[in-house]
N, C-alpha and C. Protein backbone atom coordinates (compact mmCIF):
# COMPACT_ATOMS: atom_id res chain seq x y z
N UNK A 1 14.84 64.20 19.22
CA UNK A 1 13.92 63.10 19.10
C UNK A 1 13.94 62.29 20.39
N UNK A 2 12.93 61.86 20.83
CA UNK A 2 12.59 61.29 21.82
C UNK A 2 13.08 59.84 21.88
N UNK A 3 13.84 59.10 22.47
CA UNK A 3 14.36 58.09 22.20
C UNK A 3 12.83 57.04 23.14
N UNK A 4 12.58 56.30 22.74
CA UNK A 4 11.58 55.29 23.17
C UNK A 4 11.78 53.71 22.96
N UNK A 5 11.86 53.05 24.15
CA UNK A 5 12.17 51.95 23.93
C UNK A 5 11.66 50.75 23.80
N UNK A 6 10.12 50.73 23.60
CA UNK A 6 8.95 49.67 23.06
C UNK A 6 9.64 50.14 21.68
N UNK A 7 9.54 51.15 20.37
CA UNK A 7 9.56 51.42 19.55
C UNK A 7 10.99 50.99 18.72
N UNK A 8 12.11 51.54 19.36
CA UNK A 8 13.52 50.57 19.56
C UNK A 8 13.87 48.99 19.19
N UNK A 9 13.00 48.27 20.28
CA UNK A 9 12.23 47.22 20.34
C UNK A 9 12.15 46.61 19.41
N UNK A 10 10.79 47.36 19.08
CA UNK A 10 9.98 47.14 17.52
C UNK A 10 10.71 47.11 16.09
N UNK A 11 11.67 48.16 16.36
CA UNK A 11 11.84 48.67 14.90
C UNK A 11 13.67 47.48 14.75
N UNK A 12 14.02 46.75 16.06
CA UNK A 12 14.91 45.77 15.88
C UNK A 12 14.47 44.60 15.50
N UNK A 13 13.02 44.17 15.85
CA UNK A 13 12.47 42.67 15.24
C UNK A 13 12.69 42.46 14.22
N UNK A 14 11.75 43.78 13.36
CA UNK A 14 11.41 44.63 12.31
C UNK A 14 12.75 43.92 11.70
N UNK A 15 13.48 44.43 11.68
CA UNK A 15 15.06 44.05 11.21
C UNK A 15 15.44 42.94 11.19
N UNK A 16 15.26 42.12 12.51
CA UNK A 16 16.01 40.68 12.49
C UNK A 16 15.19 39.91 11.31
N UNK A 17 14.06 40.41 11.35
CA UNK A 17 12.74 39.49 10.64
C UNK A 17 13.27 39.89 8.79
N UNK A 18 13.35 40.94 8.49
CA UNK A 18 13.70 41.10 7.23
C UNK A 18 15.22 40.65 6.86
N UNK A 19 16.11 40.76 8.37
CA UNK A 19 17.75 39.79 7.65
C UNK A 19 17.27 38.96 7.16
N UNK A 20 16.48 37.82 8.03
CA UNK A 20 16.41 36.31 7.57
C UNK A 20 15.70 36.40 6.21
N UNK A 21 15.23 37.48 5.72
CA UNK A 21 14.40 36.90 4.29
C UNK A 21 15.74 37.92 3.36
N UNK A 22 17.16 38.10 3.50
CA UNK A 22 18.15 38.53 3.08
C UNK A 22 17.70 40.13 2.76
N UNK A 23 16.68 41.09 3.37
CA UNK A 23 15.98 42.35 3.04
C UNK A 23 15.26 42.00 1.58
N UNK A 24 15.10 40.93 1.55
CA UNK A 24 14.44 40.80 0.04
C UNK A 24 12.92 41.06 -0.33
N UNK A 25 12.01 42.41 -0.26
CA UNK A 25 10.92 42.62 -0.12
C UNK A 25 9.78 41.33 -0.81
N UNK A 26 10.36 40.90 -1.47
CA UNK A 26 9.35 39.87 -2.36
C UNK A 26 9.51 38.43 -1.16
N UNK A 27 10.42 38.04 -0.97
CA UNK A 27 10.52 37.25 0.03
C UNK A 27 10.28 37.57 1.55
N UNK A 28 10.10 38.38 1.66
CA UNK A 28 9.62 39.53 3.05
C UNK A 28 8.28 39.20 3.08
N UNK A 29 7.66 40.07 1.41
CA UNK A 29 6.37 39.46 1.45
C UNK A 29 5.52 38.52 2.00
N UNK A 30 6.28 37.65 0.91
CA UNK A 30 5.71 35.81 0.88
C UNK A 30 5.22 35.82 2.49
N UNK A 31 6.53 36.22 3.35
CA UNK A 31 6.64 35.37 4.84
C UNK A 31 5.50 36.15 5.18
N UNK A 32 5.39 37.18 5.38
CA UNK A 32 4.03 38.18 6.03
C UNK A 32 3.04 37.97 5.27
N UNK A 33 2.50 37.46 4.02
CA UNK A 33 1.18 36.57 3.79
C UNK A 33 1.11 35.59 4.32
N UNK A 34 1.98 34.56 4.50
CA UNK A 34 1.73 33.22 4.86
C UNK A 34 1.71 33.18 6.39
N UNK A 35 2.22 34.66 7.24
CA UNK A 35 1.83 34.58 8.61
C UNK A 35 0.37 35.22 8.90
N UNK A 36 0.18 36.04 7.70
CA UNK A 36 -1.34 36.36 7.59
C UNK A 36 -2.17 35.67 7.27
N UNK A 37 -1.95 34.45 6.59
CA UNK A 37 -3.09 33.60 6.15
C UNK A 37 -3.00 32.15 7.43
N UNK A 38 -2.10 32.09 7.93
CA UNK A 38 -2.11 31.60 9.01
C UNK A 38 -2.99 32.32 10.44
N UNK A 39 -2.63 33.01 10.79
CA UNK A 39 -3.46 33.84 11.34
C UNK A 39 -5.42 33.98 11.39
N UNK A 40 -5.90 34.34 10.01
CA UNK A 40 -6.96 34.37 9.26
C UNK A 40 -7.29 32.74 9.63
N UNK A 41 -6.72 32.02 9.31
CA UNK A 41 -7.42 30.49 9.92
C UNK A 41 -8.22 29.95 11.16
N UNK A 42 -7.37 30.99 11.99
CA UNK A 42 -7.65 30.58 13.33
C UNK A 42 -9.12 31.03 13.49
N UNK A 43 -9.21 32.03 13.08
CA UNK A 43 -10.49 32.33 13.42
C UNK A 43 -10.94 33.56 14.68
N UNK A 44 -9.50 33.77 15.32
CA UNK A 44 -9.34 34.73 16.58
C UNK A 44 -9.64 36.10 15.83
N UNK A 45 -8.87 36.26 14.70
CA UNK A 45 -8.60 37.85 14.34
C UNK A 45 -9.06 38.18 13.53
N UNK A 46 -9.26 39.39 13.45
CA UNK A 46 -10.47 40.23 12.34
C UNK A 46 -9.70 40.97 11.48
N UNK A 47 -9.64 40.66 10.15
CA UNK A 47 -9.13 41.72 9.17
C UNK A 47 -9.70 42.41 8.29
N UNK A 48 -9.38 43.61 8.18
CA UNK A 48 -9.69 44.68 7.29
C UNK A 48 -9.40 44.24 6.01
N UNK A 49 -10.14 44.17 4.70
CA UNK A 49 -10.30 43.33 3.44
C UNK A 49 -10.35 44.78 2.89
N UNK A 50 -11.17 45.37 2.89
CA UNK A 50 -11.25 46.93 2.08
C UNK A 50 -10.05 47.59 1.54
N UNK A 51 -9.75 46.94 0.95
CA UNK A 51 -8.32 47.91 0.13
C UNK A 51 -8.62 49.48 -0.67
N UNK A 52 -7.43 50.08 -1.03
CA UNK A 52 -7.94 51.10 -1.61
C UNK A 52 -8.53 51.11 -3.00
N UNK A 53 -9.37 51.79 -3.06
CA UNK A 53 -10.64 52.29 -4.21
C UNK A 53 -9.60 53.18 -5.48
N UNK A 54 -10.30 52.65 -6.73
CA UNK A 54 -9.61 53.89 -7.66
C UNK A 54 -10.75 54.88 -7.30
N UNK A 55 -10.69 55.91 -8.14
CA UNK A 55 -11.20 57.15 -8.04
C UNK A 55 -11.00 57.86 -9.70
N UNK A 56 -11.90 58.13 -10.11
CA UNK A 56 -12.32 58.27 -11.36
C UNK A 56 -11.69 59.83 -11.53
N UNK A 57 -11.13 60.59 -11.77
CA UNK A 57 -10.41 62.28 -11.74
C UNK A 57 -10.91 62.72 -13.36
N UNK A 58 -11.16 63.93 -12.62
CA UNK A 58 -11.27 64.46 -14.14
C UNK A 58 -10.22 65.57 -14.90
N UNK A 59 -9.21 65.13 -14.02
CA UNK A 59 -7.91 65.50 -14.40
C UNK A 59 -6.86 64.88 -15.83
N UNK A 60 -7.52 63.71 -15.37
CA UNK A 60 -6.63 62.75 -16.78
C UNK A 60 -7.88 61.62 -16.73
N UNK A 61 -8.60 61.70 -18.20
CA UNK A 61 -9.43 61.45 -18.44
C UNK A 61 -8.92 59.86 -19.19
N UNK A 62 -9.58 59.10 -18.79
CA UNK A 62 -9.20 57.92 -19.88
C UNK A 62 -9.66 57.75 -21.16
């Protein structure tokens, strides 16, 4: 594996950022909405709203 060190980098923030919320995904959460809805205010950045679609299968029928 290619060792790369932007990615290194990245994947240590990544980390420091989830200690401080104790790895607690629900509290991980919270912080990454409220830096997203911060963000979304400003008015600079464009987000993708389109979440994923169900899809009707006719595999398991409701």
């Amino acid at each position: 594996m290619i060792n790369d060190p932007a990615i290194d980098e990245i994947r240590q923030i990544r980390h420091n950022i989830s200690a401080e919320f104790d790895h607690d995904p629900k509290k991980l959460y919270s912080y990454y909405k409220q830096v997203e809805d911060k963000l979304r205010s400003t008015g600079k950045y464009i987000f993708w709203d389109n979440g994923p679609k169900m899809v009707k299968s006719s595999l398991h029928p409701s």
